[in-house]
Protein backbone atom coordinates (compact mmCIF):
# COMPACT_ATOMS: atom_id res chain seq x y z
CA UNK A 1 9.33 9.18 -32.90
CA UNK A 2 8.74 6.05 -31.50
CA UNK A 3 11.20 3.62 -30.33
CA UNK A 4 10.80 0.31 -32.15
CA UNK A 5 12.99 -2.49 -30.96
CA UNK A 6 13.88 -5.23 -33.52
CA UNK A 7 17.54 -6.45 -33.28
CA UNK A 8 18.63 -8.29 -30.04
CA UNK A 9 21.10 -5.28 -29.37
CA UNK A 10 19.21 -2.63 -29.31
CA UNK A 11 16.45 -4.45 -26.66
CA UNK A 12 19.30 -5.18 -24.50
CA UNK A 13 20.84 -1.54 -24.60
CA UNK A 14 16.85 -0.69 -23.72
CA UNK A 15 16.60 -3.23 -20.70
CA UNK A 16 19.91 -1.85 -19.34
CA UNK A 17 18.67 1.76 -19.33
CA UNK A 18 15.27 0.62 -17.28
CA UNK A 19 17.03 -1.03 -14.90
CA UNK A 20 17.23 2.38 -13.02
CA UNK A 21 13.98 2.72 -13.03
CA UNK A 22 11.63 2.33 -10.02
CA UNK A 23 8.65 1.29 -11.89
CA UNK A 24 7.90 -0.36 -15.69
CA UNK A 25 4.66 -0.63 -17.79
CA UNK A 26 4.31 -3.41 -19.76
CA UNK A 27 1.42 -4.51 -22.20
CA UNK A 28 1.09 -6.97 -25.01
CA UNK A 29 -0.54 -7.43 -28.44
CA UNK A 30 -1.24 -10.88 -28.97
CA UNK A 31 -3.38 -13.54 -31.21
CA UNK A 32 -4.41 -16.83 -30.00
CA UNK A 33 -7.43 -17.57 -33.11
CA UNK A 34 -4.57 -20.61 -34.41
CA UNK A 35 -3.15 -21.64 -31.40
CA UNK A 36 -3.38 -22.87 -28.29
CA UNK A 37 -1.37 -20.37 -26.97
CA UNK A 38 -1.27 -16.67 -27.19
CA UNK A 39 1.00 -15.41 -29.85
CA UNK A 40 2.71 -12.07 -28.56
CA UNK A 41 2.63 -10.20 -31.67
CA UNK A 42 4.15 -6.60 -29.47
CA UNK A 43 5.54 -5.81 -26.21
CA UNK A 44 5.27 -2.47 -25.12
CA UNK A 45 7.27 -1.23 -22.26
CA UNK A 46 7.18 2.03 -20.50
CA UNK A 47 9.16 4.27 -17.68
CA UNK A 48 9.23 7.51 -16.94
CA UNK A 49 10.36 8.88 -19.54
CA UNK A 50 11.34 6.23 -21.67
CA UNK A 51 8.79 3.90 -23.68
CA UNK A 52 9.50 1.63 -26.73
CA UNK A 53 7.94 -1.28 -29.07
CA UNK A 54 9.64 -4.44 -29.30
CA UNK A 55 8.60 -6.48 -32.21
CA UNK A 56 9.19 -9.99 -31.04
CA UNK A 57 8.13 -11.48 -34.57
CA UNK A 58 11.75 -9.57 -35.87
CA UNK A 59 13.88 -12.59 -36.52
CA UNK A 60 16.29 -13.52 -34.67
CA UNK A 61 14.93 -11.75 -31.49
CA UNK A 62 16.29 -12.84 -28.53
CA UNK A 63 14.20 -11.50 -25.84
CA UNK A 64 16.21 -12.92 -22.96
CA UNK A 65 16.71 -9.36 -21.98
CA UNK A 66 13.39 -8.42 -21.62
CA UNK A 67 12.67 -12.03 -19.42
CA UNK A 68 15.56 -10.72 -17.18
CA UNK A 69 13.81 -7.47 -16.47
CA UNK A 70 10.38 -9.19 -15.70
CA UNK A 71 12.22 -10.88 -12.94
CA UNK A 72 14.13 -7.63 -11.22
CA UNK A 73 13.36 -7.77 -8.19
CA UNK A 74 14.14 -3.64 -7.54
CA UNK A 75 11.32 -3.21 -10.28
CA UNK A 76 7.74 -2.98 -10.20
CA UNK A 77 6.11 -4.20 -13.74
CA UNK A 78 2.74 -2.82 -13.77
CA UNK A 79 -0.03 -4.16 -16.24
CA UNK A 80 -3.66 -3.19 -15.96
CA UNK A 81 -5.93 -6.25 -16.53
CA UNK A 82 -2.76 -8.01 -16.60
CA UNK A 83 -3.78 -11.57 -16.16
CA UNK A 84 -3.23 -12.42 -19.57
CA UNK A 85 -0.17 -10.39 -20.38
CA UNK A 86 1.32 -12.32 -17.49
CA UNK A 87 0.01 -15.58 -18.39
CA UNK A 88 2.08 -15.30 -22.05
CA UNK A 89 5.37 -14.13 -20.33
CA UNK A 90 4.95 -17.08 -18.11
CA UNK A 91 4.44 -19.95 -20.75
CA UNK A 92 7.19 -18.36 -22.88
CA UNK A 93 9.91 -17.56 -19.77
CA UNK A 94 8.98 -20.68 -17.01
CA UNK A 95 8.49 -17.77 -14.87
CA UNK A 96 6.07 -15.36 -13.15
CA UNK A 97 6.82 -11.48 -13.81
CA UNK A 98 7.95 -9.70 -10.21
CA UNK A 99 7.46 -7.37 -8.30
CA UNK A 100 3.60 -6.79 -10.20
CA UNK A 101 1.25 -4.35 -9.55
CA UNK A 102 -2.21 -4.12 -11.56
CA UNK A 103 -4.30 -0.85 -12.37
CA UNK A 104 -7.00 -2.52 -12.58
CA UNK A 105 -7.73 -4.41 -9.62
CA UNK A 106 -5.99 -0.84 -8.21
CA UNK A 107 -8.99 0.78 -9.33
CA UNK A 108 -11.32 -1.99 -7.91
CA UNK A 109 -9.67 -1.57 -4.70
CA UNK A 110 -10.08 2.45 -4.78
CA UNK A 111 -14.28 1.99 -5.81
CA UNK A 112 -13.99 2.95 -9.49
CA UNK A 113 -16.33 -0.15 -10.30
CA UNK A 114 -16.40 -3.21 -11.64
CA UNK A 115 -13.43 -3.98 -14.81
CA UNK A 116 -12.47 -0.62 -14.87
CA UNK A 117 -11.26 -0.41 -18.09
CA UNK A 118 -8.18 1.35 -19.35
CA UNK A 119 -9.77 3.91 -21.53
CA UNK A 120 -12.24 4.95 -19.39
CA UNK A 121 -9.38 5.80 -16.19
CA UNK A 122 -7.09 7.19 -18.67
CA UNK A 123 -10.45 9.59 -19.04
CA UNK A 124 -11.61 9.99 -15.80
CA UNK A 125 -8.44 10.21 -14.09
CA UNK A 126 -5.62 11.99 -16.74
CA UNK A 127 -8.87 13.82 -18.65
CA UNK A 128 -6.85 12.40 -22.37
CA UNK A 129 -9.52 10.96 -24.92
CA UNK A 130 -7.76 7.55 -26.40
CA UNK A 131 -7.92 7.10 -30.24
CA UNK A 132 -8.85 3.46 -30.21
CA UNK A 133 -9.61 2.70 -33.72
CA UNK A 134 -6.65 0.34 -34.07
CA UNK A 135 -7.97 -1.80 -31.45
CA UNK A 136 -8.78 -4.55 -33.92
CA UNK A 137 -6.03 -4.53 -35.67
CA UNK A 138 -4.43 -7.97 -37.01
CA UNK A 139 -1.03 -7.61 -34.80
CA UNK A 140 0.20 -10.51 -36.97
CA UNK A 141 0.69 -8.00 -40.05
CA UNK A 142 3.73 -6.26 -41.20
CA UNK A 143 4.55 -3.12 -41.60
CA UNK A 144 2.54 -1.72 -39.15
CA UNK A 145 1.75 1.90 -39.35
CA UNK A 146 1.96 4.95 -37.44
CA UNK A 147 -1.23 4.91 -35.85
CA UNK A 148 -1.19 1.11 -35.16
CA UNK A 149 2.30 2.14 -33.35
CA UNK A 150 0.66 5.19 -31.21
CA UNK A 151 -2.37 3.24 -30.31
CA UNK A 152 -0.10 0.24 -29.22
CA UNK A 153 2.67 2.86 -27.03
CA UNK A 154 -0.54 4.81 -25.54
CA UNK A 155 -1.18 1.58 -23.40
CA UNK A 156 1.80 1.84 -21.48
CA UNK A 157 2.93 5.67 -21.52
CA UNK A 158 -0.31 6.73 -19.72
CA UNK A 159 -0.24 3.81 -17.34
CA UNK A 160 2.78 5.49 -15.90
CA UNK A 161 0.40 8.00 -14.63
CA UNK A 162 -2.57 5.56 -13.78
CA UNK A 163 0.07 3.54 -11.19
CA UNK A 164 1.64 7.05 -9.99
CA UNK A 165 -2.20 8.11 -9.14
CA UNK A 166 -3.32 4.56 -7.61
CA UNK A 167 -0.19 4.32 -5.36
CA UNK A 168 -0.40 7.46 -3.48
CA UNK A 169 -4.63 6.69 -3.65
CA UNK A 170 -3.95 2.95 -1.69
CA UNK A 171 -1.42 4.73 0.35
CA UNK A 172 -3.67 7.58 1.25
CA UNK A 173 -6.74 5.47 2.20
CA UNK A 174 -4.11 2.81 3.78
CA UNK A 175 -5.15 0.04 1.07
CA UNK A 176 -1.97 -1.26 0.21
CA UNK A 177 -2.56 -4.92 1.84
CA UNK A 178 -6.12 -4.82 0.21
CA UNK A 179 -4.59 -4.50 -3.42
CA UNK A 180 -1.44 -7.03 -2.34
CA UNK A 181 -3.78 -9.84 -1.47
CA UNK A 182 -5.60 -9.61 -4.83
CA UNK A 183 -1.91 -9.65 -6.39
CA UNK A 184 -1.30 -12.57 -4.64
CA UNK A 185 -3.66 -14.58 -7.32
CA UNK A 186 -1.80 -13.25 -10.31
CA UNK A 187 1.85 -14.38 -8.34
CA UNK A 188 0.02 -18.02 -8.31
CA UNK A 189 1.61 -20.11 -11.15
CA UNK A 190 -2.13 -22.46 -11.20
CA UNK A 191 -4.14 -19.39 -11.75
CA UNK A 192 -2.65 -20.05 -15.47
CA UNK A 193 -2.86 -24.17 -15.53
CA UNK A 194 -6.06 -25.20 -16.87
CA UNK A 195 -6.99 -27.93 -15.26
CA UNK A 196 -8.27 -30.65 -18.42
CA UNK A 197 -11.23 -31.69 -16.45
CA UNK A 198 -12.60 -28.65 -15.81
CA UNK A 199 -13.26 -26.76 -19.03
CA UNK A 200 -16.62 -28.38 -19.44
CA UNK A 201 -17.84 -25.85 -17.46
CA UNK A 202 -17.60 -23.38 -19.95
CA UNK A 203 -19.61 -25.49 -22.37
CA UNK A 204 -23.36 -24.07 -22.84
CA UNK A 205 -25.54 -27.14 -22.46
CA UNK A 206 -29.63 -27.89 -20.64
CA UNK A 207 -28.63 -31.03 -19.72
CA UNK A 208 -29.11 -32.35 -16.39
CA UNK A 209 -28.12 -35.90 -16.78
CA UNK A 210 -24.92 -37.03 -14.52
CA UNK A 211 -23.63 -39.55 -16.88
CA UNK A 212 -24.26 -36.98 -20.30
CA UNK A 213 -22.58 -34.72 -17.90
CA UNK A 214 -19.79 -36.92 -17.11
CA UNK A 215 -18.92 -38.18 -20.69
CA UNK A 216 -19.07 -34.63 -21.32
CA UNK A 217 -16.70 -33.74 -18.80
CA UNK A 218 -14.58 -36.75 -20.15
CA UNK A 219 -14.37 -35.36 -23.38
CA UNK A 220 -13.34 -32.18 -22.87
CA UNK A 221 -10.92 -33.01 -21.16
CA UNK A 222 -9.52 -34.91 -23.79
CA UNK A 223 -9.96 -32.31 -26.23
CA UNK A 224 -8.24 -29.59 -24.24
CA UNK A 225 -5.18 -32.13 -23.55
CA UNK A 226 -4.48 -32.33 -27.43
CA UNK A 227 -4.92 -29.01 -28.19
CA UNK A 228 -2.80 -28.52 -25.84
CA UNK A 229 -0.11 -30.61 -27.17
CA UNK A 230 -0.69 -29.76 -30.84
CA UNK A 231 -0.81 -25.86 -29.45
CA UNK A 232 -4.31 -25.55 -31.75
CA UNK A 233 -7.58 -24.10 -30.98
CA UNK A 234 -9.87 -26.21 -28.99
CA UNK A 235 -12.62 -25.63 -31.16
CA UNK A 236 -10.85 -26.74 -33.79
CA UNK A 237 -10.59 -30.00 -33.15
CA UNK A 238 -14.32 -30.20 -32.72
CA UNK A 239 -16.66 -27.30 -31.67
CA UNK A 240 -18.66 -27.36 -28.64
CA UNK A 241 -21.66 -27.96 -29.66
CA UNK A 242 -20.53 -31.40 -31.37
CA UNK A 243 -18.68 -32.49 -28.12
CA UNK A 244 -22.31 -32.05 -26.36
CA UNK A 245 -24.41 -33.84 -29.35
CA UNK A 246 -21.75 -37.03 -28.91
CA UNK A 247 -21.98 -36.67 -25.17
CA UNK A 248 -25.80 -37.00 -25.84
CA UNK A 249 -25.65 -39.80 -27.71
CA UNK A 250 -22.56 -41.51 -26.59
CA UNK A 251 -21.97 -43.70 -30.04
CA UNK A 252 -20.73 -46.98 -30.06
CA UNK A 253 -19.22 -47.23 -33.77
CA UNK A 254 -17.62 -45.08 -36.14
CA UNK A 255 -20.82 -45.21 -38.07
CA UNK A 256 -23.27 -44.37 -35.03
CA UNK A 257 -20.12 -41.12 -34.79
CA UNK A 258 -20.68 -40.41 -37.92
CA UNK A 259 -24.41 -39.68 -37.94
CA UNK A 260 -24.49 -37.15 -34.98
CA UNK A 261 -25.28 -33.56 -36.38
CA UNK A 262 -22.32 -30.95 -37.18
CA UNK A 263 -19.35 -33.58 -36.52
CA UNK A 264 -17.67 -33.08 -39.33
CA UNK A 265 -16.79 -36.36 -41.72
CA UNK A 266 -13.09 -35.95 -41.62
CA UNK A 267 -13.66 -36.21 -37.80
CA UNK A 268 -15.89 -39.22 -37.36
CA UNK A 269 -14.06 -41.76 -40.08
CA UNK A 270 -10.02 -40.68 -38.97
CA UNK A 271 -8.36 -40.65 -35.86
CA UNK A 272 -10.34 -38.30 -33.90
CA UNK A 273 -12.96 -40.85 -34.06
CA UNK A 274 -11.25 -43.63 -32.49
CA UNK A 275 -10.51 -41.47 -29.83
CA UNK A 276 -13.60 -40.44 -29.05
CA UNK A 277 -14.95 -43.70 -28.91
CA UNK A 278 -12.08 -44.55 -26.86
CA UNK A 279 -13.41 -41.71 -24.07
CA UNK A 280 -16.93 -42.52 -24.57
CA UNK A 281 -15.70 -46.21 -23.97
CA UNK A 282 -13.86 -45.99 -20.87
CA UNK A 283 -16.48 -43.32 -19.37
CA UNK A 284 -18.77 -46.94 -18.94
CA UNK A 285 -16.18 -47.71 -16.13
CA UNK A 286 -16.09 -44.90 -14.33
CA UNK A 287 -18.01 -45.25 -11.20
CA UNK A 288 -21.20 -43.44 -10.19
CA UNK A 289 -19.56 -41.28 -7.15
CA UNK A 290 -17.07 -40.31 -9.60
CA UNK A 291 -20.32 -38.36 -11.82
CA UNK A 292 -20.56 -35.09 -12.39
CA UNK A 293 -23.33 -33.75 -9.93
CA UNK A 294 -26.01 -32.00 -11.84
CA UNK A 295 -26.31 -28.01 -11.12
CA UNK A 296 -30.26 -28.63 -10.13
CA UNK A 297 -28.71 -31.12 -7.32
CA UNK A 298 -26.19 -28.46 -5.77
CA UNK A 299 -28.93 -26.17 -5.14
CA UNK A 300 -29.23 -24.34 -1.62
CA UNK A 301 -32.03 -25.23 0.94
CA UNK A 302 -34.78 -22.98 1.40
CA UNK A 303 -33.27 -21.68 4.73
CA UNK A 304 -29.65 -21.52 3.04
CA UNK A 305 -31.36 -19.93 0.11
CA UNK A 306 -32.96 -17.15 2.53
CA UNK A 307 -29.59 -16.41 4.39
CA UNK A 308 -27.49 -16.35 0.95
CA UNK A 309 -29.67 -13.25 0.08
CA UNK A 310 -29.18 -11.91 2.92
CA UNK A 311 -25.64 -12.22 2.65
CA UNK A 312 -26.00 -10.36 -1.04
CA UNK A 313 -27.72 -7.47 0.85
CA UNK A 314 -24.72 -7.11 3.43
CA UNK A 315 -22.16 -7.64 1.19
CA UNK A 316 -24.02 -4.64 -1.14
CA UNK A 317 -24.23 -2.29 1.76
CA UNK A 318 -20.61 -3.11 3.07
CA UNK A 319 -19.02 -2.50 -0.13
CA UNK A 320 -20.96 0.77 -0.61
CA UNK A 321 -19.90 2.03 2.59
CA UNK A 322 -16.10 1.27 2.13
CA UNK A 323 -15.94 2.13 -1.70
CA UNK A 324 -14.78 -1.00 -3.19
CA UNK A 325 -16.13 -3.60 -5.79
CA UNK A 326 -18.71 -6.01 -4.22
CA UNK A 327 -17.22 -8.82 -5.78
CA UNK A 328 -13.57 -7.83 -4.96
CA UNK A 329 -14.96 -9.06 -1.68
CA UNK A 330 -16.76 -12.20 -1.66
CA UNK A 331 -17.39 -13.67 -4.95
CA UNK A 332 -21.13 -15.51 -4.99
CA UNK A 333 -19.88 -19.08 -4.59
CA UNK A 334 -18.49 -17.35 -0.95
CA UNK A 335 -21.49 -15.95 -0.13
CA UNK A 336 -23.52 -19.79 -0.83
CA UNK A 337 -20.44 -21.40 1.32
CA UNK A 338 -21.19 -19.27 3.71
CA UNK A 339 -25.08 -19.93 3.60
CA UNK A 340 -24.18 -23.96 3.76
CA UNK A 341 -21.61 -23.41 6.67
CA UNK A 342 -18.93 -24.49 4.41
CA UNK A 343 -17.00 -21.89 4.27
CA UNK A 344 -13.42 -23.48 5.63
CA UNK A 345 -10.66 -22.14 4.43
CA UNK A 346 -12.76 -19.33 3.15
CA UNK A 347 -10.85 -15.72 1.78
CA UNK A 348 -13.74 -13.94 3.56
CA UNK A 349 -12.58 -15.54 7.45
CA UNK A 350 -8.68 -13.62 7.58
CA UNK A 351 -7.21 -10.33 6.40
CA UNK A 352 -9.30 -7.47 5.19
CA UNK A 353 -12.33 -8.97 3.96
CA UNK A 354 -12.93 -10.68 7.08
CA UNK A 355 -12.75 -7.02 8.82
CA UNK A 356 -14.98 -5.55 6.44
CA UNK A 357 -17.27 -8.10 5.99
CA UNK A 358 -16.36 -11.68 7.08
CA UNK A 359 -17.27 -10.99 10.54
CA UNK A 360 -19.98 -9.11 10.20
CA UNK A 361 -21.23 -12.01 7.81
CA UNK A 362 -20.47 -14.82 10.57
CA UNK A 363 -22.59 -12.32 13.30
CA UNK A 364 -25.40 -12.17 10.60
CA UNK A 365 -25.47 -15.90 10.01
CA UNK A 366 -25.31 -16.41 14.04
CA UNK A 367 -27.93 -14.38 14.81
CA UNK A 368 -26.30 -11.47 16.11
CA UNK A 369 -27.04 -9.10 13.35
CA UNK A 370 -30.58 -7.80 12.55
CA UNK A 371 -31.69 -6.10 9.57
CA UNK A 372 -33.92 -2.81 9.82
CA UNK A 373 -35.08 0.22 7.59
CA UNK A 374 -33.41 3.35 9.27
CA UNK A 375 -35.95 6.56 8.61
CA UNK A 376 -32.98 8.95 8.61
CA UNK A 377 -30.57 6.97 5.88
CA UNK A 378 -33.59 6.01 4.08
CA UNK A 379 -32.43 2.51 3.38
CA UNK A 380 -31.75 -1.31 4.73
CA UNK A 381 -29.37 -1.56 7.70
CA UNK A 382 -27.47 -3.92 9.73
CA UNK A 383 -27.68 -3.69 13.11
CA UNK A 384 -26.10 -6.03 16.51
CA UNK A 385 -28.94 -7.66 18.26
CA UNK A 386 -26.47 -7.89 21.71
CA UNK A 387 -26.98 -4.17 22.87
CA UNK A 388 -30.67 -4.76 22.82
């Protein structure tokens, strides 16, 4: 039967008994399609030999308990994919869950692809097909039933075995520094502050226009602060593709506002509008080096653009030889820093990336590296120019 946790008492009796424990698995159920923030809707926690539910909609809830044990030092709280299971217990707790280690990246690390997912290594790895029909359920709802409940503890009882596998694997092929470094982004508190000013990136647009770009940029940025502060959707205070029509168009008056396709009436004639036109207004003053820079004005030189592929073709071969994810390594913006010799700072010039492909990269880029087609490997290798 499974344990579900409702009162207060009974999560604190629970926390007290995993405090012996070496190792926890924690996953949540969550909403975030009315708010700004993710709504935990379940908390599943697992041990060895222990796993339970905690409902934190139950009223009265305190789940000061369960904060505490995200903080034990003496425990390891392993997610997999965990970014945003750790990004919810830091906006609700001030604090970031630790000792963490994530299957996921684990897997990354050990060359079982790119997003491993958790289905597919509870397959591969444990051989257990996962019933995940209740995937899309509304968490939100109560009751829940018995198969919402086993699909929701199956996340965490099988992780148990995923981290037990993936330890003695990174011990085994001495990888534990590998998989700590990529932790080290998750242990960042910024890698969950958005930065207002730089959402617009994730808005689809063809424009190439610095100022469009800019008022864009200025816009978003004001959207994502309210929603923010209200705690509702972004796009709910006005979709995307009505923040890049007004951006377009930058109106003047509430009635030029009001005549842009999709924004919605309600928008354009209360105080939404005046804001807006408050942006769009104070965008005229920002200075030209202040602009966005168009993507078509960032592009690489031809001879940047020629060593950047050649970087890609390293990188591929590198990672193939040593079994991990290509872009667990560099990511692409690395590999065209690299290209512009701008690469300061870089992840790719310390630790193990640099010894498994940083300095190789720097050789390549100095000349010191040649590439050739070897007859017996049948394929495209790197090979130092100094021993010829």
């Amino acid at each position: 039967m499974i344990n579900l946790i409702e009162t207060t008492e009974k999560l604190q009796d629970f926390c007290k008994k995993l405090e012996q424990k070496p190792f926890i698995t924690v996953d949540l159920e969550f909403l975030r399609e009315k708010t700004y923030y993710a709504e935990p809707c379940l908390i599943q926690v697992g041990a060895e030999g222990e796993a339970a539910i905690v409902d934190p909609l139950s009223s009265g809830l305190d789940l000061s308990a369960f904060f505490a044990l995200m903080q034990n030092e003496n425990i390891v709280k392993v997610f997999h994919s965990g970014r945003q299971d750790i990004e919810i217990i830091y906006n609700l707790s001030g604090h970031i869950p630790s000792p963490i280690f994530d299957t996921q990246i684990a897997a990354m690390v050990c060359g079982y692809g790119e997003s491993a997912g958790y289905e597919s290594l509870v397959k591969g790895i444990l051989k257990i097909d996962l019933d995940k029909t209740s995937r899309r359920s509304n968490w939100e709802l109560r009751p829940l039933d018995e198969k919402q409940l086993q699909y929701a503890i199956s996340d965490v009882t099988h992780l148990v075995n995923l981290y037990l596998y993936f330890k003695q694997k990174l011990a085994e092929n001495g990888r534990e520094s590998w998989l700590q470094s990529e932790l080290d982004i998750l242990r960042n508190p910024q890698t969950y502050e958005t930065d207002p000013y730089e959402v617009w990136h994730k808005i689809k647009h063809r424009s190439h226009n610095a100022y469009m770009l800019t008022v864009l940029r200025e816009l978003a940025a004001w959207r994502e602060k309210r929603a923010k502060s209200k705690n509702t959707p972004r796009q709910s205070i006005i979709k995307d593709d009505c923040l890049v029509n007004i951006a377009a168009l930058c109106p003047q008056t509430i009635e030029e506002l009001s005549q842009i396709r999709s924004i919605r009436k309600d928008v354009a004639n209360g105080k939404l509008g005046a804001e807006i036109l408050e942006v769009i207004a104070q965008c005229r003053d920002i200075p030209r080096s202040q602009y966005v820079v168009p993507e078509k004005d960032k592009g690489l030189s031809a001879g940047a653009q020629a060593l950047y592929e050649l970087l890609k073709l390293l990188l591929k071969i590198r990672s193939s030889e040593q079994g991990v994810v290509a872009k667990l390594i560099a990511s692409d913006e690395d590999l065209k820093l690299l290209a512009c010799f701008k690469e300061q700072n870089s992840p790719l010039l310390s630790g193990w990336k640099y010894d498994i492909f940083g300095k190789d990269a720097l050789e390549l880029r100095n000349g010191n590296i040649g590439i050739a087609y070897d007859k017996e490997k049948h394929g495209i290798v790197f090979k130092s120019l100094n021993n010829q």
